[in-house]
Protein backbone atom coordinates (compact mmCIF):
# COMPACT_ATOMS: atom_id res chain seq x y z
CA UNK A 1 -1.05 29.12 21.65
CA UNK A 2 1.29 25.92 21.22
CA UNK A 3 1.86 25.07 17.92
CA UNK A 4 2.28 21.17 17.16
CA UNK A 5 2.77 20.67 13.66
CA UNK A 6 4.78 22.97 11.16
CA UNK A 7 2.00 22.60 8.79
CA UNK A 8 -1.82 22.02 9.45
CA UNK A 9 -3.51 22.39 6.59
CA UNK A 10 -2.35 22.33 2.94
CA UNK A 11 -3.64 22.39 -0.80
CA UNK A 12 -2.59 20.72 -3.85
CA UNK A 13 -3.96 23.10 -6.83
CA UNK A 14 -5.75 21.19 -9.65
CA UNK A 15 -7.31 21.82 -13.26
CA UNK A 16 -9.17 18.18 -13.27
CA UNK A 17 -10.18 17.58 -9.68
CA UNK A 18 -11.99 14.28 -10.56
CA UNK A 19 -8.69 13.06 -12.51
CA UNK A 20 -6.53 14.40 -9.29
CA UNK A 21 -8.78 12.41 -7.03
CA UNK A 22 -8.59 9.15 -9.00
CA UNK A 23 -4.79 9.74 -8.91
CA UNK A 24 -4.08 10.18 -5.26
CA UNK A 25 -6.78 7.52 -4.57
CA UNK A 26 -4.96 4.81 -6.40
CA UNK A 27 -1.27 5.81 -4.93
CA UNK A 28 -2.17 6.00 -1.61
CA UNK A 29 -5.01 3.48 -1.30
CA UNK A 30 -7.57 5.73 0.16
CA UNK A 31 -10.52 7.42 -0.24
CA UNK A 32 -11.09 11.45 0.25
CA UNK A 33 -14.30 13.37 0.67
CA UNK A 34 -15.29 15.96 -1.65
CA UNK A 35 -16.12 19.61 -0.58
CA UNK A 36 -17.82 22.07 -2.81
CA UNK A 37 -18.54 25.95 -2.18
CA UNK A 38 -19.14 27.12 -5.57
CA UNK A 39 -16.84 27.39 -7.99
CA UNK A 40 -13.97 26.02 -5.14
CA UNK A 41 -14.05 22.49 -4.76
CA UNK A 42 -12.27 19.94 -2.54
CA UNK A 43 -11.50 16.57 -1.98
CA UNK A 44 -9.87 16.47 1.37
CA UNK A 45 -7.23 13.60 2.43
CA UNK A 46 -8.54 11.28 5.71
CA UNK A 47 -7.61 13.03 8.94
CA UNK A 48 -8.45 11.08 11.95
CA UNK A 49 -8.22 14.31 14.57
CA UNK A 50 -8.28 17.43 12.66
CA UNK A 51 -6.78 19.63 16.29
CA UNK A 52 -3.73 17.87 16.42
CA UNK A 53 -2.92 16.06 12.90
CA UNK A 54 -2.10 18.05 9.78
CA UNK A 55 -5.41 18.08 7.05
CA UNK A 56 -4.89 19.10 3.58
CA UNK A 57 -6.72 18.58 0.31
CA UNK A 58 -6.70 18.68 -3.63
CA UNK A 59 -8.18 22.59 -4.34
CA UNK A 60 -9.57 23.39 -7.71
CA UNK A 61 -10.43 27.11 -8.30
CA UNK A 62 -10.07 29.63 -11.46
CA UNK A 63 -6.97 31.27 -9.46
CA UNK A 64 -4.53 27.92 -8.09
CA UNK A 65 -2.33 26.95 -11.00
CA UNK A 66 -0.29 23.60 -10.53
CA UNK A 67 3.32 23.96 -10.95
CA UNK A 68 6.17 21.20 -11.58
CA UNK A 69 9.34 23.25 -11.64
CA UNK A 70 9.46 25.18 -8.26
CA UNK A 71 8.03 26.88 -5.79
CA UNK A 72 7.18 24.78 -2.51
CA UNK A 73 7.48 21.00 -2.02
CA UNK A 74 4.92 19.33 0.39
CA UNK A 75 6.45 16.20 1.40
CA UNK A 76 3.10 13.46 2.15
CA UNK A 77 3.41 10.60 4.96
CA UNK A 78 4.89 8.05 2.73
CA UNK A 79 5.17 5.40 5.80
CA UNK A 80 6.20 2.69 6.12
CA UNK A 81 8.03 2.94 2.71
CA UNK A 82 8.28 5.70 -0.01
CA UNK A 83 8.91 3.20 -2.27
CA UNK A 84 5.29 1.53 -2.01
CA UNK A 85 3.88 4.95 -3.27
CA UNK A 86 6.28 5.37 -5.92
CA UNK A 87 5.65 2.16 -7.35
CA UNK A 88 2.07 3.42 -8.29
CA UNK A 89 3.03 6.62 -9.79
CA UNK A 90 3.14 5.71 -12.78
CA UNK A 91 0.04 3.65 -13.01
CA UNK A 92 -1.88 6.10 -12.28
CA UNK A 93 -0.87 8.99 -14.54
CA UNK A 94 1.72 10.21 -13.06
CA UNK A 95 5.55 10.60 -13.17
CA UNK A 96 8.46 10.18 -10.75
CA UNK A 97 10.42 12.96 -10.58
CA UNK A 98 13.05 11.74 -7.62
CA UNK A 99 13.39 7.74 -6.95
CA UNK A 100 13.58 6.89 -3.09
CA UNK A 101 16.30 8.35 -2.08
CA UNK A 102 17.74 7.76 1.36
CA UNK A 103 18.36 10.94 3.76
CA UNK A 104 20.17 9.12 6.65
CA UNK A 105 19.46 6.72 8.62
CA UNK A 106 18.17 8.70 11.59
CA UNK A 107 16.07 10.72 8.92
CA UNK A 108 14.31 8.07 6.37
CA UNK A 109 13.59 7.99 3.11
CA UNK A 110 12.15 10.97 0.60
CA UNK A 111 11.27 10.81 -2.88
CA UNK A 112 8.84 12.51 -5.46
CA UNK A 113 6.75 12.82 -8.08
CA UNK A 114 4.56 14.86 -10.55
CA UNK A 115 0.99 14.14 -10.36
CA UNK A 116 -1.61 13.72 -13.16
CA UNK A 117 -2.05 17.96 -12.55
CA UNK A 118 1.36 18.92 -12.67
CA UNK A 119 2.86 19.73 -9.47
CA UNK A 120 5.62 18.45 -8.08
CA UNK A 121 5.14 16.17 -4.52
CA UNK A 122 7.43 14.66 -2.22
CA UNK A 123 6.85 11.61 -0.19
CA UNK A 124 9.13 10.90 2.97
CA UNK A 125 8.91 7.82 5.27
CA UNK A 126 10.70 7.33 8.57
CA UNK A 127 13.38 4.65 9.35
CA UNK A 128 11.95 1.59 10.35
CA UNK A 129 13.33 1.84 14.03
CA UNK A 130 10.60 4.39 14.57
CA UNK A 131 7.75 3.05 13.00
């Protein structure tokens, strides 16, 4: 087996999926599908080939708490600036818990923020040589 990606799937834990979904939505100018199998539900970002891009989703069940102040930081495509996505933060509910920041210039941009659930995101965007 060859792996491609370090990550290919992950999940964002939620208490209001609808709110979550409205929130991502409006900071990354897309639109995700829902999935519901009982008392789990979904709403899963676009992936255009699910066997060799990395999927993920917003997951809302009794036992994923969100959490702000640790744990693992999933870093979303922020391309082709970090700073586009950060300007919406707020807009939508949310709070910005590390302005763009640069890494170097062979490694981009990062920056995060705390969505309208709680948890703590990063964004990172490459340098603009590679894009």
């Amino acid at each position: 087996m060859t792996f491609t990606n370090a990550i290919n799937w992950f999940e964002i834990p939620t208490t209001d999926i609808n709110r979550a979904q409205k929130f991502y939505e409006a900071i990354f100018d897309m639109k995700m599908t829902p999935v519901e199998m009982g008392d789990f539900k979904m709403r899963v970002f676009p992936l255009t080939d699910p066997m060799t891009g990395v999927g993920g989703a917003l997951a809302q069940q009794p036992d994923f708490v969100p959490s702000a102040n640790g744990g693992t930081l999933l870093y979303l495509n922020g391309n082709p600036d970090v700073q586009q996505i950060l300007d919406k933060v707020e807009a939508a509910g949310g709070k910005i818990a590390l302005p763009k920041t640069e890494i170097s210039p062979d490694y981009g941009y990062m920056g995060a923020f705390i969505d309208t659930e709680g948890n703590r995101v990063g964004v990172h965007s490459f340098p603009e040589k590679y894009l």
